[in-house]
N, C-alpha and C. Protein backbone atom coordinates (compact mmCIF):
# COMPACT_ATOMS: atom_id res chain seq x y z
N UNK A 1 23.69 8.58 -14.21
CA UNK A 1 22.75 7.62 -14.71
C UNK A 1 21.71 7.35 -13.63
N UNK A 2 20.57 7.48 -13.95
CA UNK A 2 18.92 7.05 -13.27
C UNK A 2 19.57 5.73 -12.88
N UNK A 3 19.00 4.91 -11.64
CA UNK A 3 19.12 3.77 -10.99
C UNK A 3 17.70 3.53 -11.22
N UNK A 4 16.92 2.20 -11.54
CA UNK A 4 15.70 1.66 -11.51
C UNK A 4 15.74 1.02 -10.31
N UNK A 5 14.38 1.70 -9.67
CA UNK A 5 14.02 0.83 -8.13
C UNK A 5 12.84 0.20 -8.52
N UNK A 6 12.63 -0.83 -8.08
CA UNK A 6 11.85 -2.15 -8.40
C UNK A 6 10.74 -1.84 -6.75
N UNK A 7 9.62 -1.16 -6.82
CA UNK A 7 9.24 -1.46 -5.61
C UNK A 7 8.60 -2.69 -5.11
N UNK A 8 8.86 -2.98 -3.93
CA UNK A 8 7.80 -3.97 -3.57
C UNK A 8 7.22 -3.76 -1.73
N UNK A 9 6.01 -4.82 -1.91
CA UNK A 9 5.23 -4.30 -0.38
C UNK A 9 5.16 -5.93 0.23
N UNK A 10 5.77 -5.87 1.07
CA UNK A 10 5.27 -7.85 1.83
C UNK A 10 4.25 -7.67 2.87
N UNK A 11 3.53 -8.35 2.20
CA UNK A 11 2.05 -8.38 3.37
C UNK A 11 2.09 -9.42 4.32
N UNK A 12 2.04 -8.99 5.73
CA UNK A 12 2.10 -10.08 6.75
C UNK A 12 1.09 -10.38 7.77
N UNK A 13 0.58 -11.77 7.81
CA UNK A 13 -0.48 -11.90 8.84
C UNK A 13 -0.01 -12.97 9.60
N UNK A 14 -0.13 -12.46 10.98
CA UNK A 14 0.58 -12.96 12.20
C UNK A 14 1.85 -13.24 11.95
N UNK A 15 2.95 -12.60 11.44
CA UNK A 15 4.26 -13.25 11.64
C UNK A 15 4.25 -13.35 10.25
N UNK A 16 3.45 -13.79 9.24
CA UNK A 16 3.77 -14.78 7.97
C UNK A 16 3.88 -14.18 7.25
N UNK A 17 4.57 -14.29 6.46
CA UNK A 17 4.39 -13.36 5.18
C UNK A 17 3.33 -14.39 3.94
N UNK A 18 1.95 -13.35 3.27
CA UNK A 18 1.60 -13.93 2.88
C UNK A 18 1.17 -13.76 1.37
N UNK A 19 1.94 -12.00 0.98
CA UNK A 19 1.87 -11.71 -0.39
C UNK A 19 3.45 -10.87 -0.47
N UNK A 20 3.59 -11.00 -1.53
CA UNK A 20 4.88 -10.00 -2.44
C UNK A 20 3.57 -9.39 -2.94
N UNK A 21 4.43 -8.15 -3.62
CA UNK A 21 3.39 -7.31 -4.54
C UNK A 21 4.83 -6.32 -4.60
N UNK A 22 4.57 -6.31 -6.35
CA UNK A 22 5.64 -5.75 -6.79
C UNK A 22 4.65 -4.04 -7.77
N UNK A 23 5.64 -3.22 -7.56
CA UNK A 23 5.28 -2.33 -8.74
C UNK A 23 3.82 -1.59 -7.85
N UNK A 24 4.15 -0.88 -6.71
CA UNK A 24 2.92 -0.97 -5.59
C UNK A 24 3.09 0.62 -6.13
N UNK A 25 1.59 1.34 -6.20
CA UNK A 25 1.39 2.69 -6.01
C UNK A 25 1.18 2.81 -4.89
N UNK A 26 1.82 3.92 -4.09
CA UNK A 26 1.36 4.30 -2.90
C UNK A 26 0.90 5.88 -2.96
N UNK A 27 -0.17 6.08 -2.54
CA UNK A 27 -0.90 7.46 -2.40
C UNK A 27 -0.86 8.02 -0.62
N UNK A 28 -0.13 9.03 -0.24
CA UNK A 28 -0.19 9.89 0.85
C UNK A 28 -1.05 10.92 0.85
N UNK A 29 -1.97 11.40 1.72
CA UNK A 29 -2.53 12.57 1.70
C UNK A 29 -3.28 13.03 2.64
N UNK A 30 -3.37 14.39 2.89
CA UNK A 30 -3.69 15.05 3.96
C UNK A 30 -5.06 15.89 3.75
N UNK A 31 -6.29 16.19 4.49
CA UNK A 31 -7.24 16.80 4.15
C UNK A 31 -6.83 18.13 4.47
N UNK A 32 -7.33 18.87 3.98
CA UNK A 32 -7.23 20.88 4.03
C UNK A 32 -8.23 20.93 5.18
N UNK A 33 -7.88 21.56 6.20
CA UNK A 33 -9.02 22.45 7.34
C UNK A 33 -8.31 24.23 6.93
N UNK A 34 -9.89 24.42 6.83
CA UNK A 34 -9.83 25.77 6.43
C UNK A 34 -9.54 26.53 7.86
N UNK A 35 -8.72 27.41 7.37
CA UNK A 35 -8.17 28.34 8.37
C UNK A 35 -8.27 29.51 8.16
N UNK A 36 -9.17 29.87 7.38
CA UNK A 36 -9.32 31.41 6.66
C UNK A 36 -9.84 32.39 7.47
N UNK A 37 -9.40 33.46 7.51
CA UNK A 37 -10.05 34.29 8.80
C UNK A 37 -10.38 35.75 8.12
N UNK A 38 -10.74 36.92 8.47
CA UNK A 38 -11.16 37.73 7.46
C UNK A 38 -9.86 38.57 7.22
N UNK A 39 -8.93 38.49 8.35
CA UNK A 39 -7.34 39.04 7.52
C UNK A 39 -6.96 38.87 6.60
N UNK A 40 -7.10 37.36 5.92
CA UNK A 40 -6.56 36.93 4.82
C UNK A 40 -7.63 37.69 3.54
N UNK A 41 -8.69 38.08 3.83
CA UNK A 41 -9.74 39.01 2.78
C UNK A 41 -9.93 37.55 2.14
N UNK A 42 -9.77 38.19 0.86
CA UNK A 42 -10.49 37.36 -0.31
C UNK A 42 -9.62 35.88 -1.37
N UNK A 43 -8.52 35.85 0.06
CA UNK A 43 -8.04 34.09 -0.24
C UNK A 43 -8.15 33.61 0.77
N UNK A 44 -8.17 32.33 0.63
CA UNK A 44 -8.50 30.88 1.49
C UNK A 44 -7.24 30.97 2.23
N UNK A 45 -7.11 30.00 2.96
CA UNK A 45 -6.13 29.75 3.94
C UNK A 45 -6.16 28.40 4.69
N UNK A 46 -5.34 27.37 4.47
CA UNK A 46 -5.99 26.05 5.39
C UNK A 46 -4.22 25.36 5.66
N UNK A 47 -4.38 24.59 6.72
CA UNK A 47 -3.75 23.55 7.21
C UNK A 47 -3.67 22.63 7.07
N UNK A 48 -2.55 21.96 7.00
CA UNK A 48 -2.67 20.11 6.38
C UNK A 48 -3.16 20.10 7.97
N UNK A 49 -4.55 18.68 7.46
CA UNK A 49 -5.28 18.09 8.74
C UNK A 49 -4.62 16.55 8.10
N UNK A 50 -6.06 15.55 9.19
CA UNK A 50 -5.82 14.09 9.23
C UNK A 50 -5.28 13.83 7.74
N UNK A 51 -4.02 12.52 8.15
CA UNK A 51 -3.63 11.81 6.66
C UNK A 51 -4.12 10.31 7.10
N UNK A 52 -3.64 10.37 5.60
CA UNK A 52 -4.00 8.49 5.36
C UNK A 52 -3.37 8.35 4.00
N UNK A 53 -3.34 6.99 3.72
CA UNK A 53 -2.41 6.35 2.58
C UNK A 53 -3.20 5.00 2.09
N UNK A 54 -3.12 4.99 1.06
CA UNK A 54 -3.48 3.53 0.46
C UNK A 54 -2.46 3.51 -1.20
N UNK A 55 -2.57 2.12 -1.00
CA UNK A 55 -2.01 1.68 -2.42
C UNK A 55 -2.82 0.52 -3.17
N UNK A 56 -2.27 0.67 -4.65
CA UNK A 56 -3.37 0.39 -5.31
C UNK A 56 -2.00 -0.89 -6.22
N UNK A 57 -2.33 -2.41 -6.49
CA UNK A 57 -1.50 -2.42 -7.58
C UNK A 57 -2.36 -4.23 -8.83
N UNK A 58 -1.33 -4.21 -9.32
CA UNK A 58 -1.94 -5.71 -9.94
C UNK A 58 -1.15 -6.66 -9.36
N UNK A 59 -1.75 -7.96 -9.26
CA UNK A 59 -1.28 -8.87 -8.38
C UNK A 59 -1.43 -10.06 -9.76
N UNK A 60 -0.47 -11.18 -9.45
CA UNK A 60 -0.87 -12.32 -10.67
C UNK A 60 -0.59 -13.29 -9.49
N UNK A 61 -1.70 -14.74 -10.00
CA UNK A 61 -1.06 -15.50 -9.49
C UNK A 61 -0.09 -16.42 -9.75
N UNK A 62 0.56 -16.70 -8.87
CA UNK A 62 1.78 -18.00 -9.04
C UNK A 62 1.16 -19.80 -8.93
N UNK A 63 0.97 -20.63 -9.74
CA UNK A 63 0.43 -22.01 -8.79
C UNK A 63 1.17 -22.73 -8.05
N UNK A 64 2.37 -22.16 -8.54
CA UNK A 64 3.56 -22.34 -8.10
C UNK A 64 3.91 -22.33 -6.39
N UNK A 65 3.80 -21.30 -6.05
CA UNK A 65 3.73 -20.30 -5.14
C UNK A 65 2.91 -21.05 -3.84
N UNK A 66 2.94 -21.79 -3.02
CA UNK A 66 2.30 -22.15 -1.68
C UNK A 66 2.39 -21.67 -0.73
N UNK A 67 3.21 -20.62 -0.64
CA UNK A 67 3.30 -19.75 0.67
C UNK A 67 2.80 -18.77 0.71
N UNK A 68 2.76 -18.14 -0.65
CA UNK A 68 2.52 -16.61 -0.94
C UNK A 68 0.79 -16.79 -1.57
N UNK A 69 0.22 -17.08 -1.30
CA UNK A 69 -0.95 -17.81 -1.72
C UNK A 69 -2.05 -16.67 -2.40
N UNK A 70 -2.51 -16.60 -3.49
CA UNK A 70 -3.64 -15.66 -3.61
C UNK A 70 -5.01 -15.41 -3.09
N UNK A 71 -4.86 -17.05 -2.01
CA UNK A 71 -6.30 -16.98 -1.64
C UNK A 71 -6.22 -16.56 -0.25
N UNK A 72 -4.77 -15.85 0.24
CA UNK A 72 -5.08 -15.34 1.06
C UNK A 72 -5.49 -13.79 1.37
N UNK A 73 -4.67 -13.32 0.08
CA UNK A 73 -5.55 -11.75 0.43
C UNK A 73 -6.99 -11.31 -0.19
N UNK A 74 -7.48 -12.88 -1.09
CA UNK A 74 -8.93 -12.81 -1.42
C UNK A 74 -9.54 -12.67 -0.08
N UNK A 75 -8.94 -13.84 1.06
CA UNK A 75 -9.76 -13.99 2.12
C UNK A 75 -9.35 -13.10 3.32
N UNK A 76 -8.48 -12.28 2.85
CA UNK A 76 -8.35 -11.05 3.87
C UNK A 76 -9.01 -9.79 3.45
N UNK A 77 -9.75 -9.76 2.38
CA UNK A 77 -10.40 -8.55 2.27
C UNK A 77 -12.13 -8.72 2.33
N UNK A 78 -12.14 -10.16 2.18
CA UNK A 78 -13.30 -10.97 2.49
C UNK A 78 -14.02 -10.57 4.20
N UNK A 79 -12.94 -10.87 5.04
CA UNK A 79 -12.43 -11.17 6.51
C UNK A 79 -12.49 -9.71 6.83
N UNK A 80 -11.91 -8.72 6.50
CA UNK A 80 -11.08 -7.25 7.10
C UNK A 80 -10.25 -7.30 7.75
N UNK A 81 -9.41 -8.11 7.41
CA UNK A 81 -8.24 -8.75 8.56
C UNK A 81 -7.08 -7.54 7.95
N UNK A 82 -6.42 -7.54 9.34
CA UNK A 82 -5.69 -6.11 9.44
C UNK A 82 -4.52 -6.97 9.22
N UNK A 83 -3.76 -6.22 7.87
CA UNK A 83 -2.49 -6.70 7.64
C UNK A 83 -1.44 -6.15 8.39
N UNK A 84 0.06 -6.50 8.35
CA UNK A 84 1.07 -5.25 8.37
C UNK A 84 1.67 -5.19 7.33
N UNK A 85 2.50 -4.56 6.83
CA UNK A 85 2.83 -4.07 5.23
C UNK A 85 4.24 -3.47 5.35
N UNK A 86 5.22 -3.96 4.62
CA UNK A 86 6.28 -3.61 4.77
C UNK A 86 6.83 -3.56 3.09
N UNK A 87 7.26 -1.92 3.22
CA UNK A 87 6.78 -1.22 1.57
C UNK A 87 8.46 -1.36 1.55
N UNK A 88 9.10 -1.78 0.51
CA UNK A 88 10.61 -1.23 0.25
C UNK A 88 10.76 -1.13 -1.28
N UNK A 89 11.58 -0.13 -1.57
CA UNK A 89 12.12 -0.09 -3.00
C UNK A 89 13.28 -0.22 -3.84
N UNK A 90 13.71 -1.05 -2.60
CA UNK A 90 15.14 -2.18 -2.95
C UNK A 90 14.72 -3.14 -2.65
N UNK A 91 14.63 -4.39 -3.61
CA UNK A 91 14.38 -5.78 -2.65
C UNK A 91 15.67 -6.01 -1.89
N UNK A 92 16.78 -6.22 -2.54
CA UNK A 92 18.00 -6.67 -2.05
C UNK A 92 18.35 -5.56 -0.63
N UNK A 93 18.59 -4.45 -0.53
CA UNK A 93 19.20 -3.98 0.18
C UNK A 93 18.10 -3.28 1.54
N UNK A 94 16.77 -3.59 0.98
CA UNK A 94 15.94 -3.19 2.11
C UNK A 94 15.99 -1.63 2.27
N UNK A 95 16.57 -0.79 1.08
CA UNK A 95 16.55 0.87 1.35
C UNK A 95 14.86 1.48 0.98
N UNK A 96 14.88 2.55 1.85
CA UNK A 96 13.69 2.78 1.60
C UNK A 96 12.34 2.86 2.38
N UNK A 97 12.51 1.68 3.43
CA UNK A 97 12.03 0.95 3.89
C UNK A 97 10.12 1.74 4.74
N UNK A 98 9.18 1.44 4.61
CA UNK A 98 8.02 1.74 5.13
C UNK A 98 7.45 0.94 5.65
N UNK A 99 6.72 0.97 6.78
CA UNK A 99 5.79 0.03 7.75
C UNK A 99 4.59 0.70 8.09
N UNK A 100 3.48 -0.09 8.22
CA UNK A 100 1.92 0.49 8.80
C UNK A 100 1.42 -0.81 8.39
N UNK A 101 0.29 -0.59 8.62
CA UNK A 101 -1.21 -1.72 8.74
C UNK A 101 -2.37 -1.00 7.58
N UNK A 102 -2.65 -2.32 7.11
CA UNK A 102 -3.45 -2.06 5.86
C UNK A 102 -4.83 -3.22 6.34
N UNK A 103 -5.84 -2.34 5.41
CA UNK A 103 -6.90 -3.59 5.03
C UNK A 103 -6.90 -3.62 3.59
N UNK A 104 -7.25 -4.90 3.01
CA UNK A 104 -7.22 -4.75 1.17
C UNK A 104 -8.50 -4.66 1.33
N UNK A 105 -8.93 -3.21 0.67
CA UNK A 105 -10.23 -2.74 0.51
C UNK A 105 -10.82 -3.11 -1.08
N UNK A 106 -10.29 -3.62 -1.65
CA UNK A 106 -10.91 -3.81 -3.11
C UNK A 106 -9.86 -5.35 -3.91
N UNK A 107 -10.57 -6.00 -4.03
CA UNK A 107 -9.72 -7.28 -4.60
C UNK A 107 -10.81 -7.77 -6.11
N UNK A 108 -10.41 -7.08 -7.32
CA UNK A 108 -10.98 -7.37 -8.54
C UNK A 108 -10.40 -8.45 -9.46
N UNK A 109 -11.01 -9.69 -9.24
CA UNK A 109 -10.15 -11.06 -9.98
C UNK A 109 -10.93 -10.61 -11.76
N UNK A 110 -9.39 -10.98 -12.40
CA UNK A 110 -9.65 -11.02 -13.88
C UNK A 110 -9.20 -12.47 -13.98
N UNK A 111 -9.84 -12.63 -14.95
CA UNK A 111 -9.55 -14.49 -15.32
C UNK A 111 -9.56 -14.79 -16.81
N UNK A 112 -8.51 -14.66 -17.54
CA UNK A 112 -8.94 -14.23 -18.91
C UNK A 112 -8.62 -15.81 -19.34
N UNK A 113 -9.76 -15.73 -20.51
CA UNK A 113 -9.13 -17.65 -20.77
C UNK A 113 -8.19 -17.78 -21.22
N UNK A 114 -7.52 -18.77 -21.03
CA UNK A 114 -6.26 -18.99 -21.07
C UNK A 114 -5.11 -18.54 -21.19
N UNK A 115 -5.28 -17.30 -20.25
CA UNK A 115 -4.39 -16.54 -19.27
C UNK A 115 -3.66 -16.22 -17.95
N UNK A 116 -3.28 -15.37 -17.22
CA UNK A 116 -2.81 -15.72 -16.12
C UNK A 116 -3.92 -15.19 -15.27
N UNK A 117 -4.10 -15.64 -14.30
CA UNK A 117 -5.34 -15.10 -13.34
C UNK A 117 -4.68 -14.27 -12.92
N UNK A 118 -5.37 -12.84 -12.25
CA UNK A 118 -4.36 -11.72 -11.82
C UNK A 118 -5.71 -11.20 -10.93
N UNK A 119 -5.08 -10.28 -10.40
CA UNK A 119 -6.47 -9.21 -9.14
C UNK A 119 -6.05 -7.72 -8.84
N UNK A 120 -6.80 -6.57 -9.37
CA UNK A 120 -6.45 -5.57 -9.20
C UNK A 120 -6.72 -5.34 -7.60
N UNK A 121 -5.92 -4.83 -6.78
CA UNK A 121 -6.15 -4.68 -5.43
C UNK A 121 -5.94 -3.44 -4.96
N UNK A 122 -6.43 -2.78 -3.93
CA UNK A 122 -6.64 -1.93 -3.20
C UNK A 122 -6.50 -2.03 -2.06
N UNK A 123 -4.78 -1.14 -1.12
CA UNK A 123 -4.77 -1.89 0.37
C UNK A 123 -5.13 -0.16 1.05
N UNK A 124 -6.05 -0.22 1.62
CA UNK A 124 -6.20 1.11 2.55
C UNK A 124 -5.54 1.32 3.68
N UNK A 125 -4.76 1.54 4.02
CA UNK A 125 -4.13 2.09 5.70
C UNK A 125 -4.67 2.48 6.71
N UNK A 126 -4.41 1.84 8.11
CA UNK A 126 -4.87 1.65 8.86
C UNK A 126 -4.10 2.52 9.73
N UNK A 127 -4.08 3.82 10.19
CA UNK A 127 -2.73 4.55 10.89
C UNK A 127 -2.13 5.26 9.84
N UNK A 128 -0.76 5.52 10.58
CA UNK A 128 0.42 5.88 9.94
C UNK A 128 1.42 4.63 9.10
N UNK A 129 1.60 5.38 8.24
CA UNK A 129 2.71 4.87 7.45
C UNK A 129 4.20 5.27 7.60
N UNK A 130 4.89 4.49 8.33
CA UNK A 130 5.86 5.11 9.09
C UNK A 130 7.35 4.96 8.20
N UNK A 131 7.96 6.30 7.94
CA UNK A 131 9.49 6.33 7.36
C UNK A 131 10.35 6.30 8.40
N UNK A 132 11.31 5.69 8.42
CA UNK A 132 12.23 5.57 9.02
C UNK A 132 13.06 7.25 8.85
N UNK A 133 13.96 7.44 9.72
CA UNK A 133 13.64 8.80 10.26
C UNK A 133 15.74 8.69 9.17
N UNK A 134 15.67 9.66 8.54
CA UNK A 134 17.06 10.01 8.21
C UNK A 134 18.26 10.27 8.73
N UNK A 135 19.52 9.55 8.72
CA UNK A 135 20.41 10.07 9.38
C UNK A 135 21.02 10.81 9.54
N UNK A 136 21.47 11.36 10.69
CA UNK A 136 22.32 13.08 10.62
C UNK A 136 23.32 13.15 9.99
């Protein structure tokens, strides 16, 4: 039987944690440097070059919620304030686990009347996105 993993990403500035974000796409990827030389004739040939990562997800707000505040990653993408980001896809057991530094490059508020306010967001990576290394 399939196990459902619930992902989530905690966004932290200075110490704090200041968003959950559940249900996070994360995109990895590497640019192609061509490496083609005339041995290879008439196919290409390239190398994974520089990576980078961003994730993309929907956010709602809570009014509830005073810690986890929405007006703070409005005002961190406002700002360019460099998050850290700690991606897991167990809440409970912490398996999974990813770390790096993000900026939220895109924060799109929907406000539907008399609905829940929500914000499509965009966190770009700053570095590496680091996996914890597997055990032998």
């Amino acid at each position: 039987m399939a196990k459902k993993h619930t992902s989530l990403c905690v966004l932290m500035l200075g110490g704090k944690e200041i968003a959950y974000i559940r249900d996070l796409n994360i995109k990895s990827t590497a640019a192609d440097v061509d490496t083609t030389t005339r041995a290879d004739g008439e196919w290409e040939n390239s190398e994974s070059g520089r990576q980078s990562w961003e994730g993309s997800s929907e956010v709602f707000e809570d009014d509830g919620d005073t810690v986890h505040s929405f007006s703070y990653l409005e005002n961190a993408k406002i700002n360019g304030t460099v998050l850290a980001a700690i991606f897991k896809s167990d809440r409970v057991s912490g398996s999974n686990t990813r770390t790096g530094f993000c900026q939220v490059r895109s924060f799109d508020i929907k406000e539907p009347h008399g609905g829940v306010r929500s914000a499509d967001i965009t966190l770009k990576g700053k570095g590496a996105l680091v996996v914890p290394a597997v055990p032998s």
